[in-house]
Protein backbone atom coordinates (compact mmCIF):
# COMPACT_ATOMS: atom_id res chain seq x y z
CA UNK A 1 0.00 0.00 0.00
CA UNK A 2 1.63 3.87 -1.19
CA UNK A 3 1.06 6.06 1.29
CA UNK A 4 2.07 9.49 1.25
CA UNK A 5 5.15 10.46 4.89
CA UNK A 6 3.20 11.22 7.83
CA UNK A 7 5.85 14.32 8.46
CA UNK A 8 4.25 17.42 6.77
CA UNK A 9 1.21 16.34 8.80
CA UNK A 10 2.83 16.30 11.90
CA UNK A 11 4.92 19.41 11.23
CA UNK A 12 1.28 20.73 10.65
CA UNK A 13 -0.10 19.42 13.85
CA UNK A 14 2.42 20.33 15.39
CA UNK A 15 2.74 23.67 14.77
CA UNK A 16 -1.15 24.20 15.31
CA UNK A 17 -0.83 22.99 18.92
CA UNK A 18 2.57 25.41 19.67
CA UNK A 19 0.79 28.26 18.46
CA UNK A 20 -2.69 27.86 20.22
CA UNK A 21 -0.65 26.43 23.26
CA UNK A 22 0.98 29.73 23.46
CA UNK A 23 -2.08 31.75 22.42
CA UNK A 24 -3.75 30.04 25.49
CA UNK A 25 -1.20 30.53 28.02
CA UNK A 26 -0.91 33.00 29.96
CA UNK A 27 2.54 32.41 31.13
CA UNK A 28 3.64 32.71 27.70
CA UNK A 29 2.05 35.76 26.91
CA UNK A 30 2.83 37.46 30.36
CA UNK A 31 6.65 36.98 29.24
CA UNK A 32 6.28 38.51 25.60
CA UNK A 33 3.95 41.25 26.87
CA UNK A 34 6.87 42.43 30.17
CA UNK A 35 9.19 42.68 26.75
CA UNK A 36 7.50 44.55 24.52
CA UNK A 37 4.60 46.89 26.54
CA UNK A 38 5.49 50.22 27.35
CA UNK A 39 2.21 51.13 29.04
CA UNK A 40 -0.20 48.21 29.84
CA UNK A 41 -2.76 50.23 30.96
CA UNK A 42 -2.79 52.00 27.11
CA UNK A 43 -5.75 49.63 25.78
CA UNK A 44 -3.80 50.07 22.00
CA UNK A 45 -0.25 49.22 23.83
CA UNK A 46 1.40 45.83 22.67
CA UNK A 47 0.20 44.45 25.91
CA UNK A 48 -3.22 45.98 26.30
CA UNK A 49 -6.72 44.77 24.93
CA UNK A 50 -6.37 45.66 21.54
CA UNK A 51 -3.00 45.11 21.06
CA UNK A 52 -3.64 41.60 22.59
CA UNK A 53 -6.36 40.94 20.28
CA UNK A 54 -4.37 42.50 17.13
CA UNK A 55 -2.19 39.53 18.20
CA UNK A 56 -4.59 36.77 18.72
CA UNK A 57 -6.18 37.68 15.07
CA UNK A 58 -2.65 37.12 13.66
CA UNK A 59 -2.40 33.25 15.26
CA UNK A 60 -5.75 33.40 14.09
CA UNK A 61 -5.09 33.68 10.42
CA UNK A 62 -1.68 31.85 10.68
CA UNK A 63 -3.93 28.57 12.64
CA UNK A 64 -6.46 29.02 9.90
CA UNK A 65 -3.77 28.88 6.90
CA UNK A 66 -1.98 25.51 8.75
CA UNK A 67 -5.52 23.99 9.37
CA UNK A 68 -5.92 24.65 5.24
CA UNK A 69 -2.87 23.06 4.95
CA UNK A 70 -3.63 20.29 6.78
CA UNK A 71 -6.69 19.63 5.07
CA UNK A 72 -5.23 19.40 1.59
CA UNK A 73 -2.43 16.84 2.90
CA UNK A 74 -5.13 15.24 4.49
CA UNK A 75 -6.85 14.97 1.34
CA UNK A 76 -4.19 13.56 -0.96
CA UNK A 77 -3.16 10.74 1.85
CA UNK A 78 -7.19 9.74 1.33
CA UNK A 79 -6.92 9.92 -2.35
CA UNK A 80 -3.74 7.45 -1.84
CA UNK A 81 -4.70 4.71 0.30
CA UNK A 82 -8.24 4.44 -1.41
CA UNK A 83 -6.53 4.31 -5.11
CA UNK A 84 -4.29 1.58 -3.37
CA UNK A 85 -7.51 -0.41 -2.27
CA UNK A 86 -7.31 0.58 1.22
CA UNK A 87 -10.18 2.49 3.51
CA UNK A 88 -11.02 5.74 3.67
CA UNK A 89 -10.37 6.35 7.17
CA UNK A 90 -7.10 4.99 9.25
CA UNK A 91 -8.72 4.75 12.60
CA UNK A 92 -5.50 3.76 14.44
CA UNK A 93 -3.97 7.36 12.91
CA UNK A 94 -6.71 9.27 14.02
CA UNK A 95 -6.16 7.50 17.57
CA UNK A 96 -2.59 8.68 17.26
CA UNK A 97 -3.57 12.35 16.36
CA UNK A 98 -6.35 12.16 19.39
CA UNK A 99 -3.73 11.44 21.49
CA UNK A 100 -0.92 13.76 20.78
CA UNK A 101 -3.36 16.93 20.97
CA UNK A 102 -5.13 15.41 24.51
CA UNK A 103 -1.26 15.62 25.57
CA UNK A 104 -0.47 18.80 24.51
CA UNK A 105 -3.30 20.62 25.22
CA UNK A 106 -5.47 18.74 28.23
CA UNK A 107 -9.34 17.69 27.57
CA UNK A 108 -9.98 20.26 24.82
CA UNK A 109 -7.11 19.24 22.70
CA UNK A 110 -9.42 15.76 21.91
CA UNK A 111 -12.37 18.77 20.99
CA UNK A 112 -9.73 20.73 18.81
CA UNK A 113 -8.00 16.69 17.31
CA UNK A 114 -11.59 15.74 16.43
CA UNK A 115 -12.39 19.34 14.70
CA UNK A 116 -9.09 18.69 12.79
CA UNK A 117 -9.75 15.17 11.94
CA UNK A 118 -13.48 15.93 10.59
CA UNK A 119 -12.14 18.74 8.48
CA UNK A 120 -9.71 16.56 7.20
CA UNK A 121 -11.98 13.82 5.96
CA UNK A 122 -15.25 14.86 6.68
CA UNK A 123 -18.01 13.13 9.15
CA UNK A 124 -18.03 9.73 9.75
């Protein structure tokens, strides 16, 4: 059975879960904000609401474009294994994928792996 390397997916997944790990954490954002904010309570200031959300917009767009990417990798290693005879879904994969993101990311990272997965193939 031709099947196309697991690795762009991964670098994919991984990615997705270092940025929204880091877009949900507050230690991580406490450290870059102390950097860069000259006057927290200025609501446009790097570290104030607006600048925070100008921030979260950009992970945002940059989770949206790797969850695009995903999804057409995800779509040629279907294409693969079913024009090699094989199923449409890999259920032991999708176990593995479940997994990593409940690891990374606690009880919602199996709400964000399953999003992910049913983007990526569609409901089952």
């Amino acid at each position: 059975m031709n099947t196309a390397p697991a690795e762009p997916v991964d670098d994919v997944v991984s990615t997705v879960a270092a940025v929204t790990a880091e877009s949900v954490d507050p230690r991580a954002a406490d450290s870059a904000d102390s950097a860069d904010s000259a006057d927290p309570a200025d609501p446009a200031a790097p570290g104030g609401v607006l600048g925070g959300r100008e921030r979260i917009d950009a992970f945002d767009a940059q989770i949206i474009e790797l969850i695009r990417g995903r999804m057409a990798v995800s779509a040629e290693i279907q294409a693969a294994r079913m024009a090699d005879g094989g199923r449409r879904l890999d259920l032991r994969r999708e176990t593995e994928v479940i997994g990593r993101y409940t690891r990374e990311l606690g009880r919602p990272g199996t709400t964000v792996a399953m999003a992910l997965l049913e983007l990526g193939r569609g409901r089952v």
